[in-house]
N, C-alpha and C. Protein backbone atom coordinates (compact mmCIF):
# COMPACT_ATOMS: atom_id res chain seq x y z
N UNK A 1 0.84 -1.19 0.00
CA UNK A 1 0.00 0.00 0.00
C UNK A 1 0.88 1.24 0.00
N UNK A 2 0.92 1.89 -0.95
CA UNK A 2 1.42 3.55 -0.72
C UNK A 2 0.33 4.42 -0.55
N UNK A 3 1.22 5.44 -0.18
CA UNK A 3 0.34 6.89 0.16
C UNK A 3 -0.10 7.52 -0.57
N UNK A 4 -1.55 7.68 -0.82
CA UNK A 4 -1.85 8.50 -2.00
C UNK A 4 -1.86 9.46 -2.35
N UNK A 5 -1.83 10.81 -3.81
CA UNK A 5 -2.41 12.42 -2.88
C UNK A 5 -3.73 12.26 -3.35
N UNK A 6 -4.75 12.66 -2.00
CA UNK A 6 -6.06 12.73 -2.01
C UNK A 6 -6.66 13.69 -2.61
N UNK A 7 -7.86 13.71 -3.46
CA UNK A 7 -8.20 14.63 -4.37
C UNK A 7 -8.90 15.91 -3.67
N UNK A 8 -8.56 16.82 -4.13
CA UNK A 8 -8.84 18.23 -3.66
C UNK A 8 -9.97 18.32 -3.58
N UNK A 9 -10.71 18.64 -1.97
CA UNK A 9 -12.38 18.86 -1.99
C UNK A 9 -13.28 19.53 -2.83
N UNK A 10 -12.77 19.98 -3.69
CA UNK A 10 -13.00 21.53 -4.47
C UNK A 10 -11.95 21.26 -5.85
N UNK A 11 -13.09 22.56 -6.48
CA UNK A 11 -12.58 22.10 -7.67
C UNK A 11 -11.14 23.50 -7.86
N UNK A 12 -9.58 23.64 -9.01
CA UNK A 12 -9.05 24.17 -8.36
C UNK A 12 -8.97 26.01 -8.11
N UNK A 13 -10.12 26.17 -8.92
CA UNK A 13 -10.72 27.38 -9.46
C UNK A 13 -11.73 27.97 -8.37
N UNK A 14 -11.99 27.07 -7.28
CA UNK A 14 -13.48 27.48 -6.58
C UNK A 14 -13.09 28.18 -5.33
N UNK A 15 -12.02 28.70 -5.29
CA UNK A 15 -11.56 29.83 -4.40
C UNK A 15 -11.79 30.76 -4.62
N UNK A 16 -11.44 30.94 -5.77
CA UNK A 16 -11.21 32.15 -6.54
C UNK A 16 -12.44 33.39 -5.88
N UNK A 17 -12.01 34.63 -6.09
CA UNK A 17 -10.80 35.46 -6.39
C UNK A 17 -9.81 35.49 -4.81
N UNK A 18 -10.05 34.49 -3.80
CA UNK A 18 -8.75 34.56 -2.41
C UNK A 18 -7.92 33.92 -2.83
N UNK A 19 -8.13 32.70 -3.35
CA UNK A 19 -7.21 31.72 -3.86
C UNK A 19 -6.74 31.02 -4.92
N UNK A 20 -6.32 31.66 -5.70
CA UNK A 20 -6.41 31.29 -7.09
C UNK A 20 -6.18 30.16 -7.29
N UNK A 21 -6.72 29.79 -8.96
CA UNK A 21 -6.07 28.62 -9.38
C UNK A 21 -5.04 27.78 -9.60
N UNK A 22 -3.95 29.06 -10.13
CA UNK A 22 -2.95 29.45 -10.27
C UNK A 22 -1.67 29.13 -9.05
N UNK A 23 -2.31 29.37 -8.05
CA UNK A 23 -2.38 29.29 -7.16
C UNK A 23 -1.88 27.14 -6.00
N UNK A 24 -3.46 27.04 -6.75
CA UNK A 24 -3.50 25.90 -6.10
C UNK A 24 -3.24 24.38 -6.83
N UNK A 25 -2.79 25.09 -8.25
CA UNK A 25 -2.45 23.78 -8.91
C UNK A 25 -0.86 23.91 -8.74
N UNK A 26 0.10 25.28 -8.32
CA UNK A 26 1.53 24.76 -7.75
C UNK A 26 1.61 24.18 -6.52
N UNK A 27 0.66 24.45 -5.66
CA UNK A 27 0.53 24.25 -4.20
C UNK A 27 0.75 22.62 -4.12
N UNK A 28 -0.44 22.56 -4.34
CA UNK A 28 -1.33 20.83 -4.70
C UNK A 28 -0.69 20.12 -5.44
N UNK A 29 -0.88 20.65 -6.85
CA UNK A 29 -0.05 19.60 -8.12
C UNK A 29 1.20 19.60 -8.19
N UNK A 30 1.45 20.25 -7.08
CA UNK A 30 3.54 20.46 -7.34
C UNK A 30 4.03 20.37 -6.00
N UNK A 31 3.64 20.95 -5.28
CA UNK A 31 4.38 20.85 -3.93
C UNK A 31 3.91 19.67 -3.56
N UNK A 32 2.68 19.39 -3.07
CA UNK A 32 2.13 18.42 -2.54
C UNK A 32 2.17 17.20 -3.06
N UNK A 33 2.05 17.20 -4.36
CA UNK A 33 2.23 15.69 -5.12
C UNK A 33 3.44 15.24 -4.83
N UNK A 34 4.58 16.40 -4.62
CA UNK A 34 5.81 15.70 -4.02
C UNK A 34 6.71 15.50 -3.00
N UNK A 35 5.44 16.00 -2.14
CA UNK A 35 5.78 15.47 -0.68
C UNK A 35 5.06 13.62 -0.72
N UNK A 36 4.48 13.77 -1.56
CA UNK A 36 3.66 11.94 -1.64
C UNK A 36 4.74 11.36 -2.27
N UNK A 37 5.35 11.75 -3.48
CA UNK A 37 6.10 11.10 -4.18
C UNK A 37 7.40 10.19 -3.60
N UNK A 38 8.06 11.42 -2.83
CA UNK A 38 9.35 11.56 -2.15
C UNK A 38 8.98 10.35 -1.15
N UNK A 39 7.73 10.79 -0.09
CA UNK A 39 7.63 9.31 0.90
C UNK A 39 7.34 7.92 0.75
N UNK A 40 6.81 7.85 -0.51
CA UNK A 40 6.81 6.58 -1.09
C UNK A 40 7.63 6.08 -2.23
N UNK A 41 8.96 6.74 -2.05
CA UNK A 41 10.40 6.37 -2.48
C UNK A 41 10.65 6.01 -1.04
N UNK A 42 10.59 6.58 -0.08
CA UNK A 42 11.60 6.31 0.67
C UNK A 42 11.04 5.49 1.64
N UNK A 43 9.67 5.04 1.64
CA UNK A 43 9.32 4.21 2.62
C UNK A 43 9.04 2.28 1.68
N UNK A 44 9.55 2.41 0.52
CA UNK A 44 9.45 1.76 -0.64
C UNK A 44 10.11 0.50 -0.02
N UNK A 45 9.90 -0.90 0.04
CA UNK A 45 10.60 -2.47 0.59
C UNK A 45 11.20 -2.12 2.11
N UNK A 46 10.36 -1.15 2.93
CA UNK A 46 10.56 -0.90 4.69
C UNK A 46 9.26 -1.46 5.02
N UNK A 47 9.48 -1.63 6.29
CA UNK A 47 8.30 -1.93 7.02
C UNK A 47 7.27 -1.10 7.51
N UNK A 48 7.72 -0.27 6.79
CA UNK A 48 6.97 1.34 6.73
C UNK A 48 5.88 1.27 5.49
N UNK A 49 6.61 0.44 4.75
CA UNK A 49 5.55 0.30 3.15
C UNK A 49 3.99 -0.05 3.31
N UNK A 50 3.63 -0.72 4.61
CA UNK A 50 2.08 -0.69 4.49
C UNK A 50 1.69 -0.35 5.86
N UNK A 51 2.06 1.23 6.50
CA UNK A 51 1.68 1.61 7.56
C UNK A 51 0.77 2.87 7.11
N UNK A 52 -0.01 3.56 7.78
CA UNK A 52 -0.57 4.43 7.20
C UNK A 52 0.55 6.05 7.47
N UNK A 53 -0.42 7.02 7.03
CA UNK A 53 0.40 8.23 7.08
C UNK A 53 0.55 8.23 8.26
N UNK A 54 -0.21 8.13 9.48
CA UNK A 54 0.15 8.94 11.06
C UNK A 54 1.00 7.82 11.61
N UNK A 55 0.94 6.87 11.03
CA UNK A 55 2.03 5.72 11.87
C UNK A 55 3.17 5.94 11.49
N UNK A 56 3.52 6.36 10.42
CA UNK A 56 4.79 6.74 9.42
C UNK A 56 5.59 8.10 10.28
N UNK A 57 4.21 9.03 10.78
CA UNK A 57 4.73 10.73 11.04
C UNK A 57 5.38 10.39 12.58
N UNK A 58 5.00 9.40 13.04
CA UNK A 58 4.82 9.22 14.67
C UNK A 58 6.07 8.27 15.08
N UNK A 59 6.01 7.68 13.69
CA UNK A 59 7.36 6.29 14.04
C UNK A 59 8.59 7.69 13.95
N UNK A 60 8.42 8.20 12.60
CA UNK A 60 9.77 8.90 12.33
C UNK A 60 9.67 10.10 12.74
N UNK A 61 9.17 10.03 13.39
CA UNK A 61 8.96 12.09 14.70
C UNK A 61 10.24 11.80 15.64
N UNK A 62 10.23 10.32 16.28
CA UNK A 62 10.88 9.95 17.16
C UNK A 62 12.58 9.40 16.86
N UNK A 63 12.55 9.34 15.72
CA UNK A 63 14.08 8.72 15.17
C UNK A 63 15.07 9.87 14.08
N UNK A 64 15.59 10.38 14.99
CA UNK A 64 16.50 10.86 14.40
C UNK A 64 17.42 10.71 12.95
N UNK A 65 17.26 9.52 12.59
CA UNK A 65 17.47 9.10 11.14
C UNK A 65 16.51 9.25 10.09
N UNK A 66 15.50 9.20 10.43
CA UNK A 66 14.30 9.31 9.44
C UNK A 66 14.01 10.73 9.15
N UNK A 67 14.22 11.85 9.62
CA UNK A 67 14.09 13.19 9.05
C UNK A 67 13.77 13.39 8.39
N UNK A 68 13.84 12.86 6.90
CA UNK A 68 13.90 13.23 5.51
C UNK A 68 12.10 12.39 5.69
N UNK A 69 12.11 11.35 6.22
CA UNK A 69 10.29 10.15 6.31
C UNK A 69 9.34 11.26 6.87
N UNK A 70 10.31 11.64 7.85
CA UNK A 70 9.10 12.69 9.21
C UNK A 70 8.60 14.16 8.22
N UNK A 71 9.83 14.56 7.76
CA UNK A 71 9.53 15.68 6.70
C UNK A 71 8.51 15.87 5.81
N UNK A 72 8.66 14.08 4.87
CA UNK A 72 7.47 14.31 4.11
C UNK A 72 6.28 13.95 4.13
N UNK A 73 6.39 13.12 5.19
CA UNK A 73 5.10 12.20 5.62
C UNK A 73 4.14 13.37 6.10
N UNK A 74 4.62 14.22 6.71
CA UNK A 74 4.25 15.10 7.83
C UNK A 74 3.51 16.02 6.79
N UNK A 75 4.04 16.79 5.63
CA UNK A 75 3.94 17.45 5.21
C UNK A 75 2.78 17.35 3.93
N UNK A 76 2.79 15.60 3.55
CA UNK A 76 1.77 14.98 3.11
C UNK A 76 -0.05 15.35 4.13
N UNK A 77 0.41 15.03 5.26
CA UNK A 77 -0.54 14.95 6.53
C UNK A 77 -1.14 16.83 6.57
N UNK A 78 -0.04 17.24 6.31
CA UNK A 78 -0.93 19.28 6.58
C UNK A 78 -1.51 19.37 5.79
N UNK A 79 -0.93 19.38 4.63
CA UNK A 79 -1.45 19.84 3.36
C UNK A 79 -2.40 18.99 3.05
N UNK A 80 -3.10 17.64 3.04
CA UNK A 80 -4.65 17.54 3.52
C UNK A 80 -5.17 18.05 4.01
N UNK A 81 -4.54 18.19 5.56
CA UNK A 81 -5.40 18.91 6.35
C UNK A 81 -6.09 20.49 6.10
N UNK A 82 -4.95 20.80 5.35
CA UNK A 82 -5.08 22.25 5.01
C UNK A 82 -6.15 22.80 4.09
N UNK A 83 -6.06 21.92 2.97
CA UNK A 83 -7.29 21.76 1.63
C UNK A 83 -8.15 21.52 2.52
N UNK A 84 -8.84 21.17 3.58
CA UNK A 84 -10.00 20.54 3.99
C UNK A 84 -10.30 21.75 4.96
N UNK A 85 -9.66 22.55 5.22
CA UNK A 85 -9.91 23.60 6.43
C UNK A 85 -10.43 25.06 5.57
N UNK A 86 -10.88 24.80 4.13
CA UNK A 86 -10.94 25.74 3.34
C UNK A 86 -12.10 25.68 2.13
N UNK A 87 -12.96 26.17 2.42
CA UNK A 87 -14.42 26.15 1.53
C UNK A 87 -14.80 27.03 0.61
N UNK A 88 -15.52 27.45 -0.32
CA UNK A 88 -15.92 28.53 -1.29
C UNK A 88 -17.00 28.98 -0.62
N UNK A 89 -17.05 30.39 -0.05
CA UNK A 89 -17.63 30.93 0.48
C UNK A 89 -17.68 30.85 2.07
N UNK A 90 -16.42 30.45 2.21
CA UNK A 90 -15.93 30.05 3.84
C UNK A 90 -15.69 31.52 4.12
N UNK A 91 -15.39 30.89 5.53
CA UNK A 91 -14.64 32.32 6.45
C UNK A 91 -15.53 33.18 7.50
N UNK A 92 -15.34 34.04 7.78
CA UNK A 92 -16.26 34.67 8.87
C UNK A 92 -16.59 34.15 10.28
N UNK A 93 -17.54 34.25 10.86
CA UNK A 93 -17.83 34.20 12.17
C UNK A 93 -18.33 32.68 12.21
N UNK A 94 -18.08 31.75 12.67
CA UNK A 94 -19.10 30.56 12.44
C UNK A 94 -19.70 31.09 13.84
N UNK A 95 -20.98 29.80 13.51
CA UNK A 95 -22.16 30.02 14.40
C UNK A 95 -22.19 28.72 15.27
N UNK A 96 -23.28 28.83 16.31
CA UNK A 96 -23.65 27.38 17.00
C UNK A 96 -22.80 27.58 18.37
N UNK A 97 -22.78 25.37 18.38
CA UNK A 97 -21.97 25.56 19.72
C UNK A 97 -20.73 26.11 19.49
N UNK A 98 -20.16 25.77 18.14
CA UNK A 98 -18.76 26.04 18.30
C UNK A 98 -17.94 27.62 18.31
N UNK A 99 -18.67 28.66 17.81
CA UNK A 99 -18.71 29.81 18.04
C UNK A 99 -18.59 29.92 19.63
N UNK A 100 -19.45 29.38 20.31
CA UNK A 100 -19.74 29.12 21.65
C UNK A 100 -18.12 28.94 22.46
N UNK A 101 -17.93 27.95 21.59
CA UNK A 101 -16.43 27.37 22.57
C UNK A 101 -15.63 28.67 22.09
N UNK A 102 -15.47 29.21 20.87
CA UNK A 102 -14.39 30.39 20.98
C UNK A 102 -14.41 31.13 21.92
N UNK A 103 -16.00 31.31 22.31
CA UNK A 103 -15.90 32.33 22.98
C UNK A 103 -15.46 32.25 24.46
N UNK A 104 -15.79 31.09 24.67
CA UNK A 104 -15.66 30.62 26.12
C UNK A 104 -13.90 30.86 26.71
N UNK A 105 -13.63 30.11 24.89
CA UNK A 105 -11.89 29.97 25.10
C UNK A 105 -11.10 31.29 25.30
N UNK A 106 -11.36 31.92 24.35
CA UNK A 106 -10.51 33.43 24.00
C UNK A 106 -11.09 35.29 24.11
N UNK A 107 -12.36 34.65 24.55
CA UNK A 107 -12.98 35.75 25.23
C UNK A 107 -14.27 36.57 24.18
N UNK A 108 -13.72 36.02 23.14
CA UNK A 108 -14.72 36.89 21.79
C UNK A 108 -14.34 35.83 20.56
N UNK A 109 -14.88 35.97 19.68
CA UNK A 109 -14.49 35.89 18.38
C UNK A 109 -13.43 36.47 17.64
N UNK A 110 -13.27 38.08 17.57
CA UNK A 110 -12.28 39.04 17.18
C UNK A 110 -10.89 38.61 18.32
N UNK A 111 -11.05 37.91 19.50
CA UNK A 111 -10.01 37.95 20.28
C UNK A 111 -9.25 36.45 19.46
N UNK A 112 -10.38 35.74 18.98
CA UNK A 112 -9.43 34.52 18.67
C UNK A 112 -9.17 34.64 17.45
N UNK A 113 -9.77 35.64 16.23
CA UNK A 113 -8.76 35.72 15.14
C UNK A 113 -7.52 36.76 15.25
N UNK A 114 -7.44 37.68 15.97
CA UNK A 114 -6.33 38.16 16.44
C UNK A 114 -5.03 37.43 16.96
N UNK A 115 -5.53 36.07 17.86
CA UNK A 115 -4.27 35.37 18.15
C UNK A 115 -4.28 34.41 17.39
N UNK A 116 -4.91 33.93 16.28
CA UNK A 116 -4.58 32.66 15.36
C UNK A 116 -3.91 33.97 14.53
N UNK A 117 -4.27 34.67 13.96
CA UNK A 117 -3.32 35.73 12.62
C UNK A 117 -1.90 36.05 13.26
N UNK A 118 -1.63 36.53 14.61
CA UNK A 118 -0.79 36.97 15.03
C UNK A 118 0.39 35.45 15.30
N UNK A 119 -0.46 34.34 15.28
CA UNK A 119 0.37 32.64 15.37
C UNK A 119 0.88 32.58 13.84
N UNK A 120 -0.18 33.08 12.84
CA UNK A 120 0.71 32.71 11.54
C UNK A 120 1.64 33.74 10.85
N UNK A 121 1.05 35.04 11.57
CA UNK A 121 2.02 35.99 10.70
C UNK A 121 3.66 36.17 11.71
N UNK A 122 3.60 36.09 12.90
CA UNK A 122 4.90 35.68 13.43
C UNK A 122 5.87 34.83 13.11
N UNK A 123 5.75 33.32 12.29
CA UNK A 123 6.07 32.19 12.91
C UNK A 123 7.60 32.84 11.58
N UNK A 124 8.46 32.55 12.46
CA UNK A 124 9.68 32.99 11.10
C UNK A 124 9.85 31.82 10.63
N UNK A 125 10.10 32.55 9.23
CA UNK A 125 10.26 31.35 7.92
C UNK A 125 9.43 30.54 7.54
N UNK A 126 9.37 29.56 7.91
CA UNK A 126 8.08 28.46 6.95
C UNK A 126 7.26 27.69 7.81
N UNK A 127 5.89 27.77 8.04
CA UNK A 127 5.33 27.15 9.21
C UNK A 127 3.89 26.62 9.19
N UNK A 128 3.21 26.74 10.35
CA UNK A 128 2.12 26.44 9.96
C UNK A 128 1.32 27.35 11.43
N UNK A 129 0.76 27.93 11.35
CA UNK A 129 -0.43 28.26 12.43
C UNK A 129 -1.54 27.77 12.64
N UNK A 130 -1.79 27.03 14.00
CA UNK A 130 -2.89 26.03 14.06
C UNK A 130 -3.87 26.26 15.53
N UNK A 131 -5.18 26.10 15.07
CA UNK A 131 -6.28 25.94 16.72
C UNK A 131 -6.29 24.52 16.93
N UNK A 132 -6.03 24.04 18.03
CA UNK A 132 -5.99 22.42 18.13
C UNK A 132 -6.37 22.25 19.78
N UNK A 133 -7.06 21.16 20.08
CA UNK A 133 -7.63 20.49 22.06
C UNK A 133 -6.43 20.08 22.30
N UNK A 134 -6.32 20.40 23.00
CA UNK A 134 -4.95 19.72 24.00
C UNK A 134 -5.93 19.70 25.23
N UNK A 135 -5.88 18.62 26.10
CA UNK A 135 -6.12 18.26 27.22
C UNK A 135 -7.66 19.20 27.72
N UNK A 136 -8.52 19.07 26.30
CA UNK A 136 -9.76 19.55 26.60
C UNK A 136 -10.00 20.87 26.40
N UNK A 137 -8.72 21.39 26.08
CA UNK A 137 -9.00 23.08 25.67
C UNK A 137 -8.74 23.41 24.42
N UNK A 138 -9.18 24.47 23.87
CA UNK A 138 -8.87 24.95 22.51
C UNK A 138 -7.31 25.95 22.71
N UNK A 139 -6.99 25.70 22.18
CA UNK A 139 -5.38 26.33 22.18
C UNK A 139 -4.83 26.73 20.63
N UNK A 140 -4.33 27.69 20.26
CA UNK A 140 -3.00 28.41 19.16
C UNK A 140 -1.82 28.21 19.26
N UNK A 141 -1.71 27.46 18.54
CA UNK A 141 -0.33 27.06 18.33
C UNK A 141 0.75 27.47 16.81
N UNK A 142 1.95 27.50 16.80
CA UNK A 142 2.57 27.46 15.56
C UNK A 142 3.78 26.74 15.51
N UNK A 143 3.57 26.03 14.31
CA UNK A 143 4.44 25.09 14.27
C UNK A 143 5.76 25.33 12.99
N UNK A 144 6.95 24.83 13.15
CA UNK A 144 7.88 25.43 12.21
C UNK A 144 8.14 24.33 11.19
N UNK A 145 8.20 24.62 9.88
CA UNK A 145 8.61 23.68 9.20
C UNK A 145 7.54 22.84 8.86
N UNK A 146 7.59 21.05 8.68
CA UNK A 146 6.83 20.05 8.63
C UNK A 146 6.35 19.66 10.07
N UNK A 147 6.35 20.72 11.17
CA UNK A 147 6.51 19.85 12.69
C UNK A 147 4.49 20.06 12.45
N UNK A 148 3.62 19.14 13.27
CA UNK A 148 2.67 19.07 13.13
C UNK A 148 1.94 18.59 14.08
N UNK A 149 0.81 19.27 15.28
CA UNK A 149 0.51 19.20 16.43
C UNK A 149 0.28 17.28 16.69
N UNK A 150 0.12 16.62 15.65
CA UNK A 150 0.26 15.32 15.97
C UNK A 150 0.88 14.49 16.73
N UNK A 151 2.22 15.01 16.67
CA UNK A 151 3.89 14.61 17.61
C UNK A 151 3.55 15.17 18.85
N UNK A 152 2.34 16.12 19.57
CA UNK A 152 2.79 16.87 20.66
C UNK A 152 1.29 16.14 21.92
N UNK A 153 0.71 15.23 21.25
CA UNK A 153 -0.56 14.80 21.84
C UNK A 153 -1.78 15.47 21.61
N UNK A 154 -1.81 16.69 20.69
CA UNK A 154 -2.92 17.63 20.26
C UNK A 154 -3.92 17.09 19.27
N UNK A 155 -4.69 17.46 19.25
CA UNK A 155 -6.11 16.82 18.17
C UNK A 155 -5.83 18.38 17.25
N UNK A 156 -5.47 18.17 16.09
CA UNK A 156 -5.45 19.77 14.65
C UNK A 156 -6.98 19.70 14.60
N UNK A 157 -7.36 21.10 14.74
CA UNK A 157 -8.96 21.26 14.30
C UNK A 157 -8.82 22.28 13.14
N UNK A 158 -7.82 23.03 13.44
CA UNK A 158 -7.85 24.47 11.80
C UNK A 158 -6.15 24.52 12.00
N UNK A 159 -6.14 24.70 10.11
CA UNK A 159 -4.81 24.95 10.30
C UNK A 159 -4.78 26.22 8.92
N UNK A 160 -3.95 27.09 8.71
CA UNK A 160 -3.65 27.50 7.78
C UNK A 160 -1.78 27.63 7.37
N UNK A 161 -1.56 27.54 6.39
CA UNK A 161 -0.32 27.28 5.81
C UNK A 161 0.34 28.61 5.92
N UNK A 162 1.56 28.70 6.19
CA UNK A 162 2.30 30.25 5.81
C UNK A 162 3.75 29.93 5.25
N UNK A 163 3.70 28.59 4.65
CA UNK A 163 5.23 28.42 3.99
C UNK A 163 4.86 29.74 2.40
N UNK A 164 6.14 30.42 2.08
CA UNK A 164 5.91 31.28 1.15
C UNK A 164 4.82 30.91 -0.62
N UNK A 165 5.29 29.35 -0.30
CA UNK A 165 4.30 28.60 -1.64
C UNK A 165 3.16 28.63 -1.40
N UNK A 166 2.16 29.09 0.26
CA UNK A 166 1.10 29.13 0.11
C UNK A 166 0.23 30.12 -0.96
N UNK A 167 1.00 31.45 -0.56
CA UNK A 167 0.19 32.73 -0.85
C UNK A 167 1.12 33.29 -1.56
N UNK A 168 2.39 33.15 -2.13
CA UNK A 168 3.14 33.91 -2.77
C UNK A 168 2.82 34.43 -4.29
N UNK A 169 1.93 33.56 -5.00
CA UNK A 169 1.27 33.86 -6.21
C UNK A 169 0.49 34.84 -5.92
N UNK A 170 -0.13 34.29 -5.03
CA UNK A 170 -1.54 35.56 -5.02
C UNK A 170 -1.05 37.05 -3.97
N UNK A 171 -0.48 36.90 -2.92
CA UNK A 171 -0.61 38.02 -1.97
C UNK A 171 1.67 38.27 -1.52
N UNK A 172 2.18 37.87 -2.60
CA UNK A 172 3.16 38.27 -2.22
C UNK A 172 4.05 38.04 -1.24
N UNK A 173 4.78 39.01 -0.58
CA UNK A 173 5.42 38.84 0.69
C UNK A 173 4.03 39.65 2.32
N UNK A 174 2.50 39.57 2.23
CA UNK A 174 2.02 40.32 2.35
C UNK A 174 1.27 39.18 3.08
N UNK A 175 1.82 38.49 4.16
CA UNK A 175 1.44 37.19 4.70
C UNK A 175 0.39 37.54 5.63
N UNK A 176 0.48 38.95 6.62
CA UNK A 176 -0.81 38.82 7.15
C UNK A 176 -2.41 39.17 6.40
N UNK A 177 -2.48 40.20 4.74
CA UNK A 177 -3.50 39.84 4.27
C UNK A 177 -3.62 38.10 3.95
N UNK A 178 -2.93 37.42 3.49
CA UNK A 178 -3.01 36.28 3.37
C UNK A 178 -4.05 35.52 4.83
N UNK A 179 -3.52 35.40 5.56
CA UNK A 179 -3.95 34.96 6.90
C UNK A 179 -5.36 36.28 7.05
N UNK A 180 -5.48 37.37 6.97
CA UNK A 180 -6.63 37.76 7.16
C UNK A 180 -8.10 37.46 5.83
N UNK A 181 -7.37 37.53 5.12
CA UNK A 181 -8.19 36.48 4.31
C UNK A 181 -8.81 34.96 4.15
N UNK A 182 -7.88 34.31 4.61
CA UNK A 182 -8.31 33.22 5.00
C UNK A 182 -8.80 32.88 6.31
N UNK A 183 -9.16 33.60 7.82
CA UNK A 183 -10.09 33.98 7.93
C UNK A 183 -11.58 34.21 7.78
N UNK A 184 -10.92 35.61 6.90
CA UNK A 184 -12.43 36.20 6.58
C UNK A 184 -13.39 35.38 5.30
N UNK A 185 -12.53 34.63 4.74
CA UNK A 185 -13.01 34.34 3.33
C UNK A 185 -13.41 32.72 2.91
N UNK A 186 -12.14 32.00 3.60
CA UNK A 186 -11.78 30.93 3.04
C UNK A 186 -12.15 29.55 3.91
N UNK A 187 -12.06 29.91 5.66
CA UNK A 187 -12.52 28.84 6.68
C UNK A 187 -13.54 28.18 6.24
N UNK A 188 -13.49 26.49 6.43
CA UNK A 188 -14.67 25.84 6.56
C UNK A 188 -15.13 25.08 7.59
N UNK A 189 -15.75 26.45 8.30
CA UNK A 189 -15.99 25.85 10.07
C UNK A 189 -16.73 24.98 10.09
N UNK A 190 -17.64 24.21 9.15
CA UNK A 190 -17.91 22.98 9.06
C UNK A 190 -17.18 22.08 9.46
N UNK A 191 -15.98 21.89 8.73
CA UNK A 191 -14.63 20.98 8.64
C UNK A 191 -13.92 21.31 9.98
N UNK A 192 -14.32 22.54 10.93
CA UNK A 192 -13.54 22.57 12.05
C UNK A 192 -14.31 21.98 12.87
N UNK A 193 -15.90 22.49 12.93
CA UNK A 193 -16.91 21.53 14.09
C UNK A 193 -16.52 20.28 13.67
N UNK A 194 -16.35 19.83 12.64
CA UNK A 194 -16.56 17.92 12.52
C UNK A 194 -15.17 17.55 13.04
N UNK A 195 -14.07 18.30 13.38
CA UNK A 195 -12.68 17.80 13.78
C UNK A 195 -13.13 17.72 15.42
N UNK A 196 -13.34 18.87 15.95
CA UNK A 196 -14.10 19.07 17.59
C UNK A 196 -14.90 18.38 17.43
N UNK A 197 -16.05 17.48 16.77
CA UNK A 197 -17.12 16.64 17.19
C UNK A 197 -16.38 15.02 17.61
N UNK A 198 -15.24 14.95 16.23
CA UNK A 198 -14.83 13.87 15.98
C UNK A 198 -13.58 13.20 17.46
N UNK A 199 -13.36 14.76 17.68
CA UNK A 199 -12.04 14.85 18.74
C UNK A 199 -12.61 14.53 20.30
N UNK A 200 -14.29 14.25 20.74
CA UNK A 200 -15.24 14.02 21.05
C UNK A 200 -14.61 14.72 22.94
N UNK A 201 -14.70 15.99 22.36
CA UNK A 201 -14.64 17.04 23.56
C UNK A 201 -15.65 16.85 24.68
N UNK A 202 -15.11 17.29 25.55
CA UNK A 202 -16.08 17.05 27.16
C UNK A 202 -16.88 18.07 27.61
């Protein structure tokens, strides 16, 4: 069994005008296809060859030799996650309970996109800014590189990308419209309640 790349929820045009096409066929069809490629060279006649992706990120999080496995496995694992945290006609305030828990968590709504934007537009160099339960709470985190709240005991509920290949077509060196756009535009708090439903909070 190898790792597959899973087909984009969306078609690659249905962002548009936050996220271009342009956009998401280097992202997806180029970056991402070869973070799949690369791990199934290198996990190719190992005993790694029929484990799934999180057994792969989790074995080689921990082994210092595998770097190059943890790198792409990992990076296979966001960038799903990432396409799935992102809808046509997403973004804004979600509603319900889960609005509910922001608020509970971070005091407002505006208080928790302030510290998720301020997690991705900080993180130096190439990263990822993420809301994820740790031990029953909603928490902001940012992660550097391929590192991915998986390795740390966290459940990922939203993530958005800030390596420069996310947004560099469309928004430049201009990373916090990027992140305030996706936000305002692009979230699919659907896809975040079903991570918190699935993550089966107390």
């Amino acid at each position: 069994m190898s790792i597959a790349l899973p087909p984009l929820p969306y078609a690659e045009d249905a962002l548009e005008p936050h996220y271009s096409a342009k956009t998401i066929s280097f992202h997806y069809g180029k970056h991402h296809k070869a973070y799949v490629d690369n791990i199934n060279k290198l996990i190719a006649g190992t005993d790694c060859e029929n484990k799934t992706l999180e057994e792969i990120i989790l074995k080689s999080a921990a082994d210092a030799t595998k770097t190059g496995w943890f790198n792409n496995a990992a990076q296979v694992w966001n960038h799903t996650f990432f396409w799935n945290c992102m809808k046509k006609g997403g973004g804004g305030r979600p509603c319900g309970d889960l609005a509910a828990k922001l608020d509970a968590a971070f005091g407002s709504y505006e208080k928790f996109v302030e510290q998720f934007k301020t997690a991705a537009v900080t993180r130096f160099g190439s990263g990822w800014g993420w809301l994820v339960l740790e031990n029953n709470a909603l928490k902001i985190v940012s992660t550097p590189n391929a590192e991915t709240p998986l390795t740390k005991g966290q459940v990922p509920l939203l993530t958005v990308d800030v390596w420069e290949h996310a947004h560099y077509l469309d928004y430049q060196n201009r990373r916090p419209d990027f992140a305030q756009t996706f936000l305002d535009k692009l979230v699919n708090w659907d896809s975040v309640a079903a991570n918190l439903s699935k993550a089966k909070w107390k």
